[in-house]
PDB file of N, CA and C in Angstrom:
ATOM      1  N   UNK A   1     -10.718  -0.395  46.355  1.00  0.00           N
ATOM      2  CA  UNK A   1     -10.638  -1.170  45.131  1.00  0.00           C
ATOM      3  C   UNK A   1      -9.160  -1.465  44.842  1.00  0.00           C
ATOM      4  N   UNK A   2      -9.404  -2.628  44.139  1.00  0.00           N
ATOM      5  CA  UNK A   2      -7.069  -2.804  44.751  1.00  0.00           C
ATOM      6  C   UNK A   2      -7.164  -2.917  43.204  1.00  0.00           C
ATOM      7  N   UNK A   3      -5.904  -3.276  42.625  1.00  0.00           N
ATOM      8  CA  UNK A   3      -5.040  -3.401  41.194  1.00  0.00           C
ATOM      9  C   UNK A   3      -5.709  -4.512  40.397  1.00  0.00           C
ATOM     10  N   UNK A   4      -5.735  -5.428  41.567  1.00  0.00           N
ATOM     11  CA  UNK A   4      -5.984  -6.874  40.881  1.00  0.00           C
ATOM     12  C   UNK A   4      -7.380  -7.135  40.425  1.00  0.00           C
ATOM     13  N   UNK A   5      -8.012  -6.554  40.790  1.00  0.00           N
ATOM     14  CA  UNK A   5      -9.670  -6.735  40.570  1.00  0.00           C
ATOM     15  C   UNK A   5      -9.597  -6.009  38.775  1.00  0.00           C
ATOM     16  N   UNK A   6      -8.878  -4.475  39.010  1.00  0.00           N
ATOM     17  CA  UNK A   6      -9.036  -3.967  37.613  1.00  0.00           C
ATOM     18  C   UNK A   6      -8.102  -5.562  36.566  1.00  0.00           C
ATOM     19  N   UNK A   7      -7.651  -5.928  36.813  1.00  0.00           N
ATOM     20  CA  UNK A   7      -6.896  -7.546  36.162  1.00  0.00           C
ATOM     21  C   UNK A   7      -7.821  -8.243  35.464  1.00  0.00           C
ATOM     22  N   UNK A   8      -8.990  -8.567  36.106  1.00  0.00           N
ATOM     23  CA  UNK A   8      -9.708  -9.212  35.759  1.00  0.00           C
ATOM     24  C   UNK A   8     -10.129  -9.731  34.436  1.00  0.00           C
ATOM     25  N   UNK A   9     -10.901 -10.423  33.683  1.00  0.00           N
ATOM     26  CA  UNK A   9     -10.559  -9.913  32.493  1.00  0.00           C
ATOM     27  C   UNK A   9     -12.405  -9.681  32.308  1.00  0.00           C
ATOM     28  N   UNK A  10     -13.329  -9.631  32.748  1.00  0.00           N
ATOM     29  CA  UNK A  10     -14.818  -9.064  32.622  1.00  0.00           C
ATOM     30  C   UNK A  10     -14.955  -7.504  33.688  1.00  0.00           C
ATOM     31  N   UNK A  11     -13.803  -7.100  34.064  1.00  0.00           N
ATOM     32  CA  UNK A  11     -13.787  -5.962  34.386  1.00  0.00           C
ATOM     33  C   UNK A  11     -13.606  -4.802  33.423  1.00  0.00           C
ATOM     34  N   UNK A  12     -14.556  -3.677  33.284  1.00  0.00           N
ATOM     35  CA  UNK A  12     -14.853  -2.725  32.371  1.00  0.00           C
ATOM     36  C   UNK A  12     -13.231  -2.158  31.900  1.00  0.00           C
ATOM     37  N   UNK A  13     -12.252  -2.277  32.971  1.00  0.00           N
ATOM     38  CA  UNK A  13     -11.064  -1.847  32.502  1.00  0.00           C
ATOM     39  C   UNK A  13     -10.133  -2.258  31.138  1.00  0.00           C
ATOM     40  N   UNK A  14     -10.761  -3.752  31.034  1.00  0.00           N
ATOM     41  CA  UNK A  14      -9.796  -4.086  29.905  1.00  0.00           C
ATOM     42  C   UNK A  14     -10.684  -3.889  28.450  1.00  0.00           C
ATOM     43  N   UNK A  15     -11.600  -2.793  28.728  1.00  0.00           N
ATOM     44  CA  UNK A  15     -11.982  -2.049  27.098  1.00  0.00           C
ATOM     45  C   UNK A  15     -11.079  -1.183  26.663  1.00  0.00           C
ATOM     46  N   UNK A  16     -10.070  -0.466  27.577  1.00  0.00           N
ATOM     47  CA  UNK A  16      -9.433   0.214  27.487  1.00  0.00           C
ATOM     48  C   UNK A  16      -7.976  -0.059  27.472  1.00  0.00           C
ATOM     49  N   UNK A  17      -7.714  -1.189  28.136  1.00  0.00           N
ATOM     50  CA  UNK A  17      -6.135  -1.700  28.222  1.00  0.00           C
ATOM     51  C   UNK A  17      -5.088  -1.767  27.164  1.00  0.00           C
ATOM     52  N   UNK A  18      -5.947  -2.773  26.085  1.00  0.00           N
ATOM     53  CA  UNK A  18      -5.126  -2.871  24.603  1.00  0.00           C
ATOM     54  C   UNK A  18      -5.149  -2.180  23.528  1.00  0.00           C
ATOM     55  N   UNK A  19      -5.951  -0.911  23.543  1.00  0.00           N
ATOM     56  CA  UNK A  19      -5.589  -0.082  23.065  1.00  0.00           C
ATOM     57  C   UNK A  19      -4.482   1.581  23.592  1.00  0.00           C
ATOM     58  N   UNK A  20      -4.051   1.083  24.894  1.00  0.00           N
ATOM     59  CA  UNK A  20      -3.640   2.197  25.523  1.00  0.00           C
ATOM     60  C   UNK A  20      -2.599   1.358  25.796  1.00  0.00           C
ATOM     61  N   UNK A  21      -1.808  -0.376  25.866  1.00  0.00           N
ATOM     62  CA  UNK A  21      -0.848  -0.711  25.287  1.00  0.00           C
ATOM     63  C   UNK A  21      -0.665  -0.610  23.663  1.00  0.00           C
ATOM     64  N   UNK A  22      -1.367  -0.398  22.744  1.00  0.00           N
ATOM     65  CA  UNK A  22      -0.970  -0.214  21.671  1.00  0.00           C
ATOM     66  C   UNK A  22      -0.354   1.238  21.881  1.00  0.00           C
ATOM     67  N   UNK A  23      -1.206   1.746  22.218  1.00  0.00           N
ATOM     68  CA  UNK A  23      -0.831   3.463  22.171  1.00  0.00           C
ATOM     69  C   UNK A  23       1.041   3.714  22.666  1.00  0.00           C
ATOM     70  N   UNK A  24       1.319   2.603  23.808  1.00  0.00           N
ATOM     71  CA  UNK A  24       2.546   3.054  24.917  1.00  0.00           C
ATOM     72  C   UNK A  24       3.303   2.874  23.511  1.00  0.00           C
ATOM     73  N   UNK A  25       3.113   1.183  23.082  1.00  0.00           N
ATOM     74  CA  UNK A  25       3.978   0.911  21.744  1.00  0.00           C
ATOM     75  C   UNK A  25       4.728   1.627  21.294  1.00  0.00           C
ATOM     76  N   UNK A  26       3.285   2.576  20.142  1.00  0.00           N
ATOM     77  CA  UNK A  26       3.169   3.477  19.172  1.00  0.00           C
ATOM     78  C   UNK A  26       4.318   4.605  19.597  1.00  0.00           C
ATOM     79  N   UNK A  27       4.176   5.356  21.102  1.00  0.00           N
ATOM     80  CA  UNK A  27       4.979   6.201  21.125  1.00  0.00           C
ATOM     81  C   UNK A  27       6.626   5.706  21.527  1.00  0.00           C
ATOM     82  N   UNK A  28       6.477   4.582  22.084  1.00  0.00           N
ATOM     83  CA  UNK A  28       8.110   3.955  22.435  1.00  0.00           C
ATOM     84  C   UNK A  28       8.836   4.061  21.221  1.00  0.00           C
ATOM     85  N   UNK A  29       8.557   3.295  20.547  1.00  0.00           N
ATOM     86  CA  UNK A  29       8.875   2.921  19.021  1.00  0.00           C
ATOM     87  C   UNK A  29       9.062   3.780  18.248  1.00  0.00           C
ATOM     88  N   UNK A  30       8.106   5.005  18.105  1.00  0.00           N
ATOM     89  CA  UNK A  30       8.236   6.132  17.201  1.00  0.00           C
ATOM     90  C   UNK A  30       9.390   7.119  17.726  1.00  0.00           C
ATOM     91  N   UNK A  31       9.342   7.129  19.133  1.00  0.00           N
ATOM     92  CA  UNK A  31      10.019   8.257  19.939  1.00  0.00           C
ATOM     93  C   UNK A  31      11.306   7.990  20.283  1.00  0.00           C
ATOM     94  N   UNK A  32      11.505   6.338  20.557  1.00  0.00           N
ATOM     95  CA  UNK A  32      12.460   5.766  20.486  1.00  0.00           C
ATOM     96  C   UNK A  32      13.422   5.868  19.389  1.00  0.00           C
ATOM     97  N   UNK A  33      12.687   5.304  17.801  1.00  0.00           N
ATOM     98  CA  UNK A  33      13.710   5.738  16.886  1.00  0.00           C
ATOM     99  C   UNK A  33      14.207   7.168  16.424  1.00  0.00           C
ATOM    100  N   UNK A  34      13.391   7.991  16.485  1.00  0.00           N
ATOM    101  CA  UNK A  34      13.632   9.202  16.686  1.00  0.00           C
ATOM    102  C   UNK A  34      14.585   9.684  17.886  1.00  0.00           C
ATOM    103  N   UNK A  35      14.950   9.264  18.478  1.00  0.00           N
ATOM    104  CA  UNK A  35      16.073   9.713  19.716  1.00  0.00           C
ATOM    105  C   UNK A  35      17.435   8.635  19.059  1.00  0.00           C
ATOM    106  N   UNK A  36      17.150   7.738  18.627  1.00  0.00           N
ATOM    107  CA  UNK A  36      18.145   6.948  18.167  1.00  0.00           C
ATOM    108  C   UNK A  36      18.794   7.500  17.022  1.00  0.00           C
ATOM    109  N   UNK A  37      18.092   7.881  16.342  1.00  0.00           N
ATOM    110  CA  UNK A  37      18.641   8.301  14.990  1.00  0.00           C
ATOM    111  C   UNK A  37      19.056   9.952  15.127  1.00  0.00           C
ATOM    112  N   UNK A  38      19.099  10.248  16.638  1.00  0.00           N
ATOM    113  CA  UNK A  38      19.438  11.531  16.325  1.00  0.00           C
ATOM    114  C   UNK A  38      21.138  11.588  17.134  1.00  0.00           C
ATOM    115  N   UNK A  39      20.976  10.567  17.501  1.00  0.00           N
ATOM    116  CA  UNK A  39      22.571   9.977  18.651  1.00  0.00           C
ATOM    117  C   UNK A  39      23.230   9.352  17.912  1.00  0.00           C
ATOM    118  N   UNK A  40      22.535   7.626  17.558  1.00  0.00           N
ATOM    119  CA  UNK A  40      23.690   7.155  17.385  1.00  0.00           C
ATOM    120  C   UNK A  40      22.698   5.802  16.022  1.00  0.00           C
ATOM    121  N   UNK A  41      22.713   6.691  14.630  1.00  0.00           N
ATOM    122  CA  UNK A  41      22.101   6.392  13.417  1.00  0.00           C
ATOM    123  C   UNK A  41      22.737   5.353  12.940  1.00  0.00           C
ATOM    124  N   UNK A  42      22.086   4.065  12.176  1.00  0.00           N
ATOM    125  CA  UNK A  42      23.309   3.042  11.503  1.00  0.00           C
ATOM    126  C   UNK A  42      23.309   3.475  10.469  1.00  0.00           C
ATOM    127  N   UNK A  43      24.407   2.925   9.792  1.00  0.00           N
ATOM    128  CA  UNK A  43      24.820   3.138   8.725  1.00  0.00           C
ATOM    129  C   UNK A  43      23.880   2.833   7.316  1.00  0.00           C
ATOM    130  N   UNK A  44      24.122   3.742   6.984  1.00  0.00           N
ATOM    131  CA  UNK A  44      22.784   3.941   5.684  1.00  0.00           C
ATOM    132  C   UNK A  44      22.899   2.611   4.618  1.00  0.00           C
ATOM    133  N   UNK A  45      24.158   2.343   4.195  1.00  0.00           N
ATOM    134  CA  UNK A  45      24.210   1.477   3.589  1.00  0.00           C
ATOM    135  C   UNK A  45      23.908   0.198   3.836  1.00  0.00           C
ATOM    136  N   UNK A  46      23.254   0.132   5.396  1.00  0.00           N
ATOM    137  CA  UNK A  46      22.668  -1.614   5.644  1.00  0.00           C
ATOM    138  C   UNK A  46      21.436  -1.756   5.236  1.00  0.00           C
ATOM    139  N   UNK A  47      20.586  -0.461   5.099  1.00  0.00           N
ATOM    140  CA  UNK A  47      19.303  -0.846   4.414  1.00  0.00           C
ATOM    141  C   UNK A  47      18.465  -1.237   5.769  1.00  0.00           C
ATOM    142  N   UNK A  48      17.137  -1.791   5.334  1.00  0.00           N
ATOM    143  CA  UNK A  48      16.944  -2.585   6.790  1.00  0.00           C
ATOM    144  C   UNK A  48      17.285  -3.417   7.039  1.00  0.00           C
ATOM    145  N   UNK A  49      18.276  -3.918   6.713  1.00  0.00           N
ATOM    146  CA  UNK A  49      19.038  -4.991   7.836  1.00  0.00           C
ATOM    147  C   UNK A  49      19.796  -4.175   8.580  1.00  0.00           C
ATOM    148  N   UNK A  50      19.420  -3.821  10.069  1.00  0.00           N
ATOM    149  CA  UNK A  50      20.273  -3.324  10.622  1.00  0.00           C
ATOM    150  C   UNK A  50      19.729  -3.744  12.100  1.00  0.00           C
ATOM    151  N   UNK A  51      21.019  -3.166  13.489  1.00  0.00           N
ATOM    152  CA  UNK A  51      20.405  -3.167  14.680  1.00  0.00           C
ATOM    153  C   UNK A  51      18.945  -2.690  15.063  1.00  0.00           C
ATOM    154  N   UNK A  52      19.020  -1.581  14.492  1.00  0.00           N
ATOM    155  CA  UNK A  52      17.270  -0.521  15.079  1.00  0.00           C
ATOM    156  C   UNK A  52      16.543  -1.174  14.250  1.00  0.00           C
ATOM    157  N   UNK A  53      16.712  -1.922  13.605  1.00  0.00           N
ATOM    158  CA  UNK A  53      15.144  -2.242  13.314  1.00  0.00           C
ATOM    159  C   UNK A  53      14.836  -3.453  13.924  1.00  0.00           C
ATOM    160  N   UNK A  54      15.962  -4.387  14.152  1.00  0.00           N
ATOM    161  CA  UNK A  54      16.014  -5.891  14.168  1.00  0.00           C
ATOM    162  C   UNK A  54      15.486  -5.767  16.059  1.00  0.00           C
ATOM    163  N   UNK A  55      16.370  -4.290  17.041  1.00  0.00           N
ATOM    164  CA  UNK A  55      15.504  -4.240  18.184  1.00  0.00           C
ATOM    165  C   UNK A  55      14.018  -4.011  18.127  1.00  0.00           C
ATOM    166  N   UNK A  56      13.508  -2.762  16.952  1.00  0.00           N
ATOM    167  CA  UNK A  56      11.806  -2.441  17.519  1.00  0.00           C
ATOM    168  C   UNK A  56      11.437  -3.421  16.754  1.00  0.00           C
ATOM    169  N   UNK A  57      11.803  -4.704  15.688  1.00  0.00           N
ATOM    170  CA  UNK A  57      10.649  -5.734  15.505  1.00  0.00           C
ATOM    171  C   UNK A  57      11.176  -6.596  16.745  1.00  0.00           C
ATOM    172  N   UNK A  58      11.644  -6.721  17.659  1.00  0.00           N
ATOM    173  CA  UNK A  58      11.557  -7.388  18.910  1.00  0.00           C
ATOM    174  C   UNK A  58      10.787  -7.020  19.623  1.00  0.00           C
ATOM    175  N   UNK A  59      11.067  -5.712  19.979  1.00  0.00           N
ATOM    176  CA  UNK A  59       9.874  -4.938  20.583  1.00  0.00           C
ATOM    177  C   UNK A  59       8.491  -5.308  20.522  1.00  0.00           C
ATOM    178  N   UNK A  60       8.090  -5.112  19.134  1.00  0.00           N
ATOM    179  CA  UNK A  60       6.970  -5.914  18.185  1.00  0.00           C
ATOM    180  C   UNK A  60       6.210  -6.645  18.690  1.00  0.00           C
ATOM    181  N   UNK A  61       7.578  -7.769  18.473  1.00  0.00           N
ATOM    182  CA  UNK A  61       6.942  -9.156  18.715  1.00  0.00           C
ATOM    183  C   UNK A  61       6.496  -8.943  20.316  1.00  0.00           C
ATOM    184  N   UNK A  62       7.106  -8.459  21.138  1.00  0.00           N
ATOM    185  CA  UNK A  62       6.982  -8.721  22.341  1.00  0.00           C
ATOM    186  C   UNK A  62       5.510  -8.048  22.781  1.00  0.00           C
ATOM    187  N   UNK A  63       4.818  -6.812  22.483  1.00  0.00           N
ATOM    188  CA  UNK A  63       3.783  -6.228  22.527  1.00  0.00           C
ATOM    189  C   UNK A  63       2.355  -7.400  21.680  1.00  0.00           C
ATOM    190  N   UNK A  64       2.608  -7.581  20.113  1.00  0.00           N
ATOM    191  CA  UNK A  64       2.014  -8.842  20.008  1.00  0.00           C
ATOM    192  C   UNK A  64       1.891  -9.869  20.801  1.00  0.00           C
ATOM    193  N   UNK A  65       2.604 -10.501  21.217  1.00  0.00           N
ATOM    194  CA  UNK A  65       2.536 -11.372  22.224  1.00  0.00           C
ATOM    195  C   UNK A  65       1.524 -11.211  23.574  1.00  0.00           C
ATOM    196  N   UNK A  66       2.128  -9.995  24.011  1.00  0.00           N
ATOM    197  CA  UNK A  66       1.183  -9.913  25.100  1.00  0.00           C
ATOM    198  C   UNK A  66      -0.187  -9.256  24.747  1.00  0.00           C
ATOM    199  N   UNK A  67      -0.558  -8.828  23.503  1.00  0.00           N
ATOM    200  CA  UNK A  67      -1.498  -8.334  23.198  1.00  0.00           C
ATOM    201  C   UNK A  67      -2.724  -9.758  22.848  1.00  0.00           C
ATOM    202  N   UNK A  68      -2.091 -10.870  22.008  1.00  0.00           N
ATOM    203  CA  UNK A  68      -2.882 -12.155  22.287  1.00  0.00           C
ATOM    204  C   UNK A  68      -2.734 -12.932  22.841  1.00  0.00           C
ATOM    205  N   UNK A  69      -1.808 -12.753  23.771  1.00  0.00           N
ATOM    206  CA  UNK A  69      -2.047 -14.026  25.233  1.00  0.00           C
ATOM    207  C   UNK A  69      -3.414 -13.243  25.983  1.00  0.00           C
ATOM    208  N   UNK A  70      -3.384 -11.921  26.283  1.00  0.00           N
ATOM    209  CA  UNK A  70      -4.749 -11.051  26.519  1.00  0.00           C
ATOM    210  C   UNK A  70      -6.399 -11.193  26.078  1.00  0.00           C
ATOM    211  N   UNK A  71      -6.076 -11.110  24.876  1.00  0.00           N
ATOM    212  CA  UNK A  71      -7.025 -12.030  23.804  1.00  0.00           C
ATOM    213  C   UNK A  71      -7.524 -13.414  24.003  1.00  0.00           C
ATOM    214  N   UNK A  72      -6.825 -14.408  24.344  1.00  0.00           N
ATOM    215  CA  UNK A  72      -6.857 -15.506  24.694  1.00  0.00           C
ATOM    216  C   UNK A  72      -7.427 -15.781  25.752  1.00  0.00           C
ATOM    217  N   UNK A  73      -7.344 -14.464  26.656  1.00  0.00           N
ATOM    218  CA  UNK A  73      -7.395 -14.931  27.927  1.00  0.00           C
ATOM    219  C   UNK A  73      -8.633 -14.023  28.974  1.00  0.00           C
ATOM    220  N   UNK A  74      -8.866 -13.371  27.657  1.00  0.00           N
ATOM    221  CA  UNK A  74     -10.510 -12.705  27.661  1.00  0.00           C
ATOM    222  C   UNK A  74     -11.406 -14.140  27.195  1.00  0.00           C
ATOM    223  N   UNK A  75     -10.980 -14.351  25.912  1.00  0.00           N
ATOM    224  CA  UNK A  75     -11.967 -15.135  24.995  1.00  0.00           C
ATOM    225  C   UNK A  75     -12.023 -16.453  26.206  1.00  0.00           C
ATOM    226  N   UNK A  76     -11.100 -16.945  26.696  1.00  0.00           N
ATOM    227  CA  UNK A  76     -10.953 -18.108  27.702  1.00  0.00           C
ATOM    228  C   UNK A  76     -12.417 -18.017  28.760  1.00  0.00           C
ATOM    229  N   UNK A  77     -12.008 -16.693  29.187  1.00  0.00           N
ATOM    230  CA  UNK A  77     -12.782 -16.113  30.303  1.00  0.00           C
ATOM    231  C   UNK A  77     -14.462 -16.112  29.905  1.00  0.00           C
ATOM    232  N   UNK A  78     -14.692 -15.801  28.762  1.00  0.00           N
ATOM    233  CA  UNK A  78     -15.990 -15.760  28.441  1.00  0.00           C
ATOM    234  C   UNK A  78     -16.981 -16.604  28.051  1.00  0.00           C
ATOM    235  N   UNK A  79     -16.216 -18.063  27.738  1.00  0.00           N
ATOM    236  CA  UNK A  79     -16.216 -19.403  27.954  1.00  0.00           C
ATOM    237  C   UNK A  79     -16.471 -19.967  29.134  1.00  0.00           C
ATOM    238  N   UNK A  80     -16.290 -19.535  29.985  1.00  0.00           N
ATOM    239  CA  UNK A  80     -16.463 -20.257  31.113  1.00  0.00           C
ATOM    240  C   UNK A  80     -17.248 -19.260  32.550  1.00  0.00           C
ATOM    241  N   UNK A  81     -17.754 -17.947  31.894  1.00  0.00           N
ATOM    242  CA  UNK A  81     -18.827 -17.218  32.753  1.00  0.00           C
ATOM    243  C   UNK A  81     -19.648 -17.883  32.680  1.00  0.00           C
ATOM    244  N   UNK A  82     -21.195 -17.599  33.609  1.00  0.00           N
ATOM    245  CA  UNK A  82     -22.251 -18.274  33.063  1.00  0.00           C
ATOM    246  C   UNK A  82     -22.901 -17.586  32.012  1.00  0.00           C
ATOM    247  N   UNK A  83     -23.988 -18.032  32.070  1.00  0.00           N
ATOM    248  CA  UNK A  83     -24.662 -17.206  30.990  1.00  0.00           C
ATOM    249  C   UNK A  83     -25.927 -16.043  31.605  1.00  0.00           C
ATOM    250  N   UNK A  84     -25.960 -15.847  32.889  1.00  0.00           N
ATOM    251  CA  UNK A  84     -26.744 -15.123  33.521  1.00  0.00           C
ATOM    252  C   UNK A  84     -25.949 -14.105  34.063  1.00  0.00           C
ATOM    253  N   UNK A  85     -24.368 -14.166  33.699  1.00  0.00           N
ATOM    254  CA  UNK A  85     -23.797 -12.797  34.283  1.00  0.00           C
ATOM    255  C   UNK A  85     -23.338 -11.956  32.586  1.00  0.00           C
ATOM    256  N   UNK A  86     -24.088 -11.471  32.214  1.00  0.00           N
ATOM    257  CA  UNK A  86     -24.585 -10.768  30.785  1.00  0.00           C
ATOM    258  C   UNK A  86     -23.625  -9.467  30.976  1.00  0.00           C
ATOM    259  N   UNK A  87     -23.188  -8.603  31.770  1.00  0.00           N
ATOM    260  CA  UNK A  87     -21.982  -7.573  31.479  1.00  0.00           C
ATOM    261  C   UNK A  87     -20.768  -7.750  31.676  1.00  0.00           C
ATOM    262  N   UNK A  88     -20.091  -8.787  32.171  1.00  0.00           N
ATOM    263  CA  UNK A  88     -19.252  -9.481  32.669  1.00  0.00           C
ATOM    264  C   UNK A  88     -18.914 -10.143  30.843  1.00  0.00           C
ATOM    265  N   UNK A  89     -19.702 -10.759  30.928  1.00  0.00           N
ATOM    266  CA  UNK A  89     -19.847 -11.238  29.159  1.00  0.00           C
ATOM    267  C   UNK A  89     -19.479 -10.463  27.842  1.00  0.00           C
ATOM    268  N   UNK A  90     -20.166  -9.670  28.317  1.00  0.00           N
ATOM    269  CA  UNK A  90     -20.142  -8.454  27.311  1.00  0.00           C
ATOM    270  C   UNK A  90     -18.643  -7.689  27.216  1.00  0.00           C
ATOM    271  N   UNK A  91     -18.325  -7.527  28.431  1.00  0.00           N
ATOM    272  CA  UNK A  91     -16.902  -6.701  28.568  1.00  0.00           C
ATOM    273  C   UNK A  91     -16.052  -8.104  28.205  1.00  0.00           C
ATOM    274  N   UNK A  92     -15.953  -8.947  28.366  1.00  0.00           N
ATOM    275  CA  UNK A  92     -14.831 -10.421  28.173  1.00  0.00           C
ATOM    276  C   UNK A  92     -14.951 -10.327  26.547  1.00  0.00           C
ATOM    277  N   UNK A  93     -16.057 -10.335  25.673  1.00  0.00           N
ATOM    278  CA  UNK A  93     -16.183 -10.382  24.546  1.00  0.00           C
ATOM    279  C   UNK A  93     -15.334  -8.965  23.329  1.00  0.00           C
ATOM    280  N   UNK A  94     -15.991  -7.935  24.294  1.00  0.00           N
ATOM    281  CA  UNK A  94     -15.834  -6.818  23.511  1.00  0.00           C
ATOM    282  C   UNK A  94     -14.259  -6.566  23.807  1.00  0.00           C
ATOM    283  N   UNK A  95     -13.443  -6.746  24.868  1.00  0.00           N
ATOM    284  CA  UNK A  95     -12.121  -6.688  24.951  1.00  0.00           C
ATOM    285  C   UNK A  95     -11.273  -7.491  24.431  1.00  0.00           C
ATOM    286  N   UNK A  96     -11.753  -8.532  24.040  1.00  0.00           N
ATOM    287  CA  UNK A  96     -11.227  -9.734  23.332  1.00  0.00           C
ATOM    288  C   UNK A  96     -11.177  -8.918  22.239  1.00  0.00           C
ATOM    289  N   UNK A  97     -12.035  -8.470  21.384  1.00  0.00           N
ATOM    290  CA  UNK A  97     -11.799  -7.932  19.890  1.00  0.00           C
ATOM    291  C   UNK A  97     -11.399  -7.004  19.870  1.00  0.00           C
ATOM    292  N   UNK A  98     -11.056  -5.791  21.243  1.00  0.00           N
ATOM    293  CA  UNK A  98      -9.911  -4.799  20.691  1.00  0.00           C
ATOM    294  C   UNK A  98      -8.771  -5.192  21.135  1.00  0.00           C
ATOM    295  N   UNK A  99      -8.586  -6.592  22.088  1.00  0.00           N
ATOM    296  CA  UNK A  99      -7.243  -6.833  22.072  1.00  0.00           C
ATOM    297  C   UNK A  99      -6.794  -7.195  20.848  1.00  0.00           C
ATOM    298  N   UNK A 100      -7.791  -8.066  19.685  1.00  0.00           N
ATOM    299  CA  UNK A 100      -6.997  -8.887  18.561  1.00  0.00           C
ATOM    300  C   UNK A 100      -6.812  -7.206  17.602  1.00  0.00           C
ATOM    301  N   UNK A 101      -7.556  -6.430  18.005  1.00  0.00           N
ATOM    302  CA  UNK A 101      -7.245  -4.908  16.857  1.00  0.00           C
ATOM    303  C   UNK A 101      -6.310  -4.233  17.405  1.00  0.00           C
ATOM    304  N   UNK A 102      -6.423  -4.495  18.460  1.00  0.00           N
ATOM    305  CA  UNK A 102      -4.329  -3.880  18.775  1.00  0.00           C
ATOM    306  C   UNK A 102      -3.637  -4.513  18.507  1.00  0.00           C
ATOM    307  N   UNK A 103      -3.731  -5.800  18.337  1.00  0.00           N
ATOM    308  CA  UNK A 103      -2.531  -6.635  17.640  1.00  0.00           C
ATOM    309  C   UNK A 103      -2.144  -6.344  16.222  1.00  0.00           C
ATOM    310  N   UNK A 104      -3.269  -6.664  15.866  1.00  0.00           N
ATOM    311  CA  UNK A 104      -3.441  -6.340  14.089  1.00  0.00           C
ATOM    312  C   UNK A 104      -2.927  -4.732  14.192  1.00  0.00           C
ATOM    313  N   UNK A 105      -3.417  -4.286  14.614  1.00  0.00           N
ATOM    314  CA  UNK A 105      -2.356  -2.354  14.482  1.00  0.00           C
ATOM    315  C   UNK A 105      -1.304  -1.518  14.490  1.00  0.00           C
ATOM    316  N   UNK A 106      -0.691  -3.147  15.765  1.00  0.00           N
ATOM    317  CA  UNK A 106       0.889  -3.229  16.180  1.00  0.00           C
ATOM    318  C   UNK A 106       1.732  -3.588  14.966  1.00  0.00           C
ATOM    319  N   UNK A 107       0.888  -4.584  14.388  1.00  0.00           N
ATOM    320  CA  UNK A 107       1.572  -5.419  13.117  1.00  0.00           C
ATOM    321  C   UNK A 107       1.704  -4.525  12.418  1.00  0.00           C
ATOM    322  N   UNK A 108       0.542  -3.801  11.655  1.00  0.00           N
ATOM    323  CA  UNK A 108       0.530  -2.845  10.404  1.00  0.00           C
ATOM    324  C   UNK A 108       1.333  -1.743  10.644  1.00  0.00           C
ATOM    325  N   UNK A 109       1.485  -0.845  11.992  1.00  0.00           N
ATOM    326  CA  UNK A 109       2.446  -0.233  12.424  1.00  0.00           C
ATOM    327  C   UNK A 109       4.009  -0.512  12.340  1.00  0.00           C
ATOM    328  N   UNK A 110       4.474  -1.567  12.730  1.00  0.00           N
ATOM    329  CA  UNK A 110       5.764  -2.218  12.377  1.00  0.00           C
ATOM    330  C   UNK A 110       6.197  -3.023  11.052  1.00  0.00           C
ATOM    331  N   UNK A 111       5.386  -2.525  10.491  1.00  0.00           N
ATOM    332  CA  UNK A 111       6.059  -3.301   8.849  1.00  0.00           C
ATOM    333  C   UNK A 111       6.010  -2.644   8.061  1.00  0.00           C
ATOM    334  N   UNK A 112       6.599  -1.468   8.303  1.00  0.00           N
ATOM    335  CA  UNK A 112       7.511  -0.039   7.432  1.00  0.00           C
ATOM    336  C   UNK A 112       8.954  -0.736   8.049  1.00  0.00           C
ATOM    337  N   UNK A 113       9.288  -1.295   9.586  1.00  0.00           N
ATOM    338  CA  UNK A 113      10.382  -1.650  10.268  1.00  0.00           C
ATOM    339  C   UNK A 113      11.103  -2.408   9.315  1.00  0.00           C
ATOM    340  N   UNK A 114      10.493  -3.366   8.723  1.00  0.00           N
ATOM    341  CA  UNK A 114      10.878  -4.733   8.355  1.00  0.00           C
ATOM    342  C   UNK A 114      11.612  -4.221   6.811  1.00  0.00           C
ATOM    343  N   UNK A 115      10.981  -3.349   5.723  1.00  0.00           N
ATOM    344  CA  UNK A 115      11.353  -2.909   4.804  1.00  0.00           C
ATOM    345  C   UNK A 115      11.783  -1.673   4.589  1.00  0.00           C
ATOM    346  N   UNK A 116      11.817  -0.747   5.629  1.00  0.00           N
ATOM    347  CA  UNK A 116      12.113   0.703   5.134  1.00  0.00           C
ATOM    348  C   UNK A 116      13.999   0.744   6.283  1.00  0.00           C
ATOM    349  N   UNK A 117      14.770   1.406   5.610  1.00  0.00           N
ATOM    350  CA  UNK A 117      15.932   1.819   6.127  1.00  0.00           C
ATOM    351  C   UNK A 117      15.254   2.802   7.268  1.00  0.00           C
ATOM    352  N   UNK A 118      15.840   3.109   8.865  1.00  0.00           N
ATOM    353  CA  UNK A 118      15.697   4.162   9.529  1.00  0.00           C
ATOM    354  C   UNK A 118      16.560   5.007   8.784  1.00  0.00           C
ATOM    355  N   UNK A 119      15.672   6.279   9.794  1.00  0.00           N
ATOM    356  CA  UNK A 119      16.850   7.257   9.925  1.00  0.00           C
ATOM    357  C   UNK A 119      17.141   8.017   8.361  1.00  0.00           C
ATOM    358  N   UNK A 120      15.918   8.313   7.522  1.00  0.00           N
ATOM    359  CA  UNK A 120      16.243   8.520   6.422  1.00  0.00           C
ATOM    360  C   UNK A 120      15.421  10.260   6.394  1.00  0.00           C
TER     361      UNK A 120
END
């Protein structure tokens, strides 16, 4: 069984994909600022306007992104199965909606970033 087959997007694997990229996120981001702020902290008085935050909402964006081009590209996929391959369907559908709930999770997760100072 090679890499590319698990790719697919009606392969049982991607029930599990976008929530286990949300998950990598979750710990980059958390673990990340936490190592940052224990080295090399900005200055308290920028508030959140600062570098560390302005990198993990890049970060952000960049996990969003690939979390609904994924989405897109399930929902694409399930459009254009037939209608007699019914688990194939099923997995294109059902991964489509935890890709758009890892998105939405990524978001709600990163918007303490946008308003809260690190490092406090």
């Amino acid at each position: 069984m090679s890499w590319r087959r698990w790719c697919k997007p009606g392969h049982p694997a991607q029930l599990v994909l976008g929530l286990s990229i949300w998950g990598i996120w979750f710990i980059a981001m958390y673990a990340g600022l936490s190592v940052v702020c224990q080295f090399v902290a900005p200055a308290p008085q920028d508030g959140a306007a600062n570098w560390l935050n302005y990198a993990l909402f890049g970060l952000t964006l960049i996990v969003i992104t690939l979390l609904l081009l994924l989405a897109w590209r399930g929902w694409r996929y399930c459009q254009s199965v037939q209608h007699d391959n019914r688990p194939q369907r099923f997995v294109g559908y059902v991964s489509t909606v935890l890709y758009l709930m890892a998105a939405l999770a990524t978001l709600a997760g990163a918007l303490p970033v946008l308003v809260l100072p690190p490092c406090i």
